[in-house]
C-alpha atoms as a PDB file:
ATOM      1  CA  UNK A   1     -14.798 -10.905  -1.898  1.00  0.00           C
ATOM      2  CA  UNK A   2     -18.031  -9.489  -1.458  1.00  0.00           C
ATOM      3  CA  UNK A   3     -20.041  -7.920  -4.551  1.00  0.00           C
ATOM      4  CA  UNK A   4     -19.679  -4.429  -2.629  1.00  0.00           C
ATOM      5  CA  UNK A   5     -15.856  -4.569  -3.580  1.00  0.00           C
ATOM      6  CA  UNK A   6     -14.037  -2.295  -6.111  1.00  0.00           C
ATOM      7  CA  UNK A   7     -10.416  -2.573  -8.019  1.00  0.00           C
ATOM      8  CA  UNK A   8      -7.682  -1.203  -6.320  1.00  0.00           C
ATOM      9  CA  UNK A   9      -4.332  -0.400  -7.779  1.00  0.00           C
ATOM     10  CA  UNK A  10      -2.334  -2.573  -5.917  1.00  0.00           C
ATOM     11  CA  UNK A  11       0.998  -1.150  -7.229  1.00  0.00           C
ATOM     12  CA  UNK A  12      -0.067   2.359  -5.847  1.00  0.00           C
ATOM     13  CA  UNK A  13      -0.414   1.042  -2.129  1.00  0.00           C
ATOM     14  CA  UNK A  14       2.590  -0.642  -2.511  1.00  0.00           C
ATOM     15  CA  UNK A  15       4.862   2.205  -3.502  1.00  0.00           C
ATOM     16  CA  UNK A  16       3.028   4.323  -0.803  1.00  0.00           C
ATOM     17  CA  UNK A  17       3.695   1.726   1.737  1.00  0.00           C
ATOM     18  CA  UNK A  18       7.106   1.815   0.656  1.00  0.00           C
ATOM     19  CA  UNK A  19       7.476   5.570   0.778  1.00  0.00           C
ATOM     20  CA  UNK A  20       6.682   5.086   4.477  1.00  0.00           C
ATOM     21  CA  UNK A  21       8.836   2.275   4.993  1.00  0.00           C
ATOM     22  CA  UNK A  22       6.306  -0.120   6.440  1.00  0.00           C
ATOM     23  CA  UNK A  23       6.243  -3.785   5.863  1.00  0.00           C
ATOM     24  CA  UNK A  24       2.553  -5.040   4.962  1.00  0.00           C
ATOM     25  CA  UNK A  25       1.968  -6.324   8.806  1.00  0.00           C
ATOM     26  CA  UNK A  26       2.700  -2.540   9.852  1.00  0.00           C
ATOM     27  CA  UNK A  27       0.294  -1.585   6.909  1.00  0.00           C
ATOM     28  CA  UNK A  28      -2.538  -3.768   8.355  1.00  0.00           C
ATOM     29  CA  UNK A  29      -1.512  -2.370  12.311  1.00  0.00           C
ATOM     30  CA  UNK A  30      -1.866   1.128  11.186  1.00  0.00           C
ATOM     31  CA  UNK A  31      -5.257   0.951   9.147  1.00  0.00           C
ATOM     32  CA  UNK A  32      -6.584  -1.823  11.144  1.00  0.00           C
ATOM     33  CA  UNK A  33      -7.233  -4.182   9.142  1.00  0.00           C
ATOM     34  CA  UNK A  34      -5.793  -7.969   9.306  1.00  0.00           C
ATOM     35  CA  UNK A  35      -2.234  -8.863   7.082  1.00  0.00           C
ATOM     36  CA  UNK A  36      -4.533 -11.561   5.765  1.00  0.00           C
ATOM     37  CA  UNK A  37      -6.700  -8.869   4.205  1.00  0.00           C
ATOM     38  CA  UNK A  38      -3.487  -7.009   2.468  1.00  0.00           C
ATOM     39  CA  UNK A  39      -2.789 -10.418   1.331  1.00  0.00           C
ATOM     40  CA  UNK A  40      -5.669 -10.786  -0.198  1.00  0.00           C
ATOM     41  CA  UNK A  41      -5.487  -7.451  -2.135  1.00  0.00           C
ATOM     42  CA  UNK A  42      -2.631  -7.953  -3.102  1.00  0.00           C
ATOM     43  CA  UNK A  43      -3.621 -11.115  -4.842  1.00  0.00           C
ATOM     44  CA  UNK A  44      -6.959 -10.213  -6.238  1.00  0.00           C
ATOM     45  CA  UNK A  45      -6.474  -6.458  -6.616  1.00  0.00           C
ATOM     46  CA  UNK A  46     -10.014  -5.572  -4.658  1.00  0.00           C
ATOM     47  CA  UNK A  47     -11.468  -4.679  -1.673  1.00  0.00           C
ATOM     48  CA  UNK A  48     -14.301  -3.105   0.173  1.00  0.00           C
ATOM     49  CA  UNK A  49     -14.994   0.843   0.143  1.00  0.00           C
ATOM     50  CA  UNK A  50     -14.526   0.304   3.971  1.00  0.00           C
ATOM     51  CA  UNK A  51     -11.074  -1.307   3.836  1.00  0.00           C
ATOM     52  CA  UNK A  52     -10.080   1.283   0.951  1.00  0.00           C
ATOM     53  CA  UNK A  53     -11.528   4.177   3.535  1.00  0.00           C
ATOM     54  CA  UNK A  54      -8.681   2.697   6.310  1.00  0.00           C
ATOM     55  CA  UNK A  55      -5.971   2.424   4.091  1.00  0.00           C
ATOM     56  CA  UNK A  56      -5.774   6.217   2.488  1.00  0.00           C
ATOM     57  CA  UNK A  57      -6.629   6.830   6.379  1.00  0.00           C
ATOM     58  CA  UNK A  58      -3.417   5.213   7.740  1.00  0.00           C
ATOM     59  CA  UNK A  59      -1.388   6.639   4.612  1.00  0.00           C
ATOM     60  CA  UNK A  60      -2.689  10.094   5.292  1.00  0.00           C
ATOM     61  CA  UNK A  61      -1.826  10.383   9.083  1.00  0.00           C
ATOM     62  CA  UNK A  62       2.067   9.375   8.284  1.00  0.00           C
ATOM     63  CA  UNK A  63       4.010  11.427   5.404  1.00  0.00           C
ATOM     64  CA  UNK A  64       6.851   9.899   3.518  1.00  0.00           C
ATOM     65  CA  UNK A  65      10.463  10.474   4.587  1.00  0.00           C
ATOM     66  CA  UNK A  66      11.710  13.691   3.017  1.00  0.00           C
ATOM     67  CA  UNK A  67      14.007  12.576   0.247  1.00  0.00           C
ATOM     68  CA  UNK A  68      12.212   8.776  -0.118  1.00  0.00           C
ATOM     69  CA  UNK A  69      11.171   9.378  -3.424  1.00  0.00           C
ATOM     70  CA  UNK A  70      14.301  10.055  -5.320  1.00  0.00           C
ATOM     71  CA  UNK A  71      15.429   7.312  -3.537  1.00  0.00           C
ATOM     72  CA  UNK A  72      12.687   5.332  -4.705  1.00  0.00           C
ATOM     73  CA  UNK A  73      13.427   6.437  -8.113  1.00  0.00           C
ATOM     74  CA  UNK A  74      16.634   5.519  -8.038  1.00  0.00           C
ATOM     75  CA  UNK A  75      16.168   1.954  -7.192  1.00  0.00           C
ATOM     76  CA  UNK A  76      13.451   1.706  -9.387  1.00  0.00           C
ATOM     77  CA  UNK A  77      15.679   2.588 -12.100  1.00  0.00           C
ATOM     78  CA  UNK A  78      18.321   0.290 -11.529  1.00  0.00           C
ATOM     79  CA  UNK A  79      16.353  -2.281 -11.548  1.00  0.00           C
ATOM     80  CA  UNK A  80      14.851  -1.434 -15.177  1.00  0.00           C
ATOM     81  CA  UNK A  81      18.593  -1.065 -16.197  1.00  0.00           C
ATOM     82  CA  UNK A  82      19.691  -4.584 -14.447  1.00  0.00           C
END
């Protein structure tokens, strides 16, 4: 990672990408960037100011579902309970 990059919260784009319903390949199509590079967020919890730019990009053009995040919720707290 170059010395340009900057901490991400990597749960945040996760739960957003799951409010959406998008797998991490559909992720990458929709901001443009390669599945390699959300893998590599994922793991090191950085990226570039660029690749941060195209990410709230993608998540801004599609809105969540209507309803996703009581879902969400929900399944969130049955795990906790489980």
């Amino acid at each position: 990672m170059s010395a340009r990059s900057i901490r991400v919260n990597v749960r945040a784009i996760t739960r957003e990408r799951g409010r959406r319903g998008w797998t991490a390949d559909e992720l990458a199509r929709r901001a443009g960037v390669s599945a390699q590079t959300l893998s590599n967020i994922a793991r090191d919890g950085r990226c570039s100011p660029g690749v941060l730019r195209k990410l709230a990009r993608a998540f801004a053009v599609a809105t969540p579902e209507p309803g996703i995040d009581a879902l969400l919720a929900e399944e969130a707290a049955a795990e906790h309970a489980a």
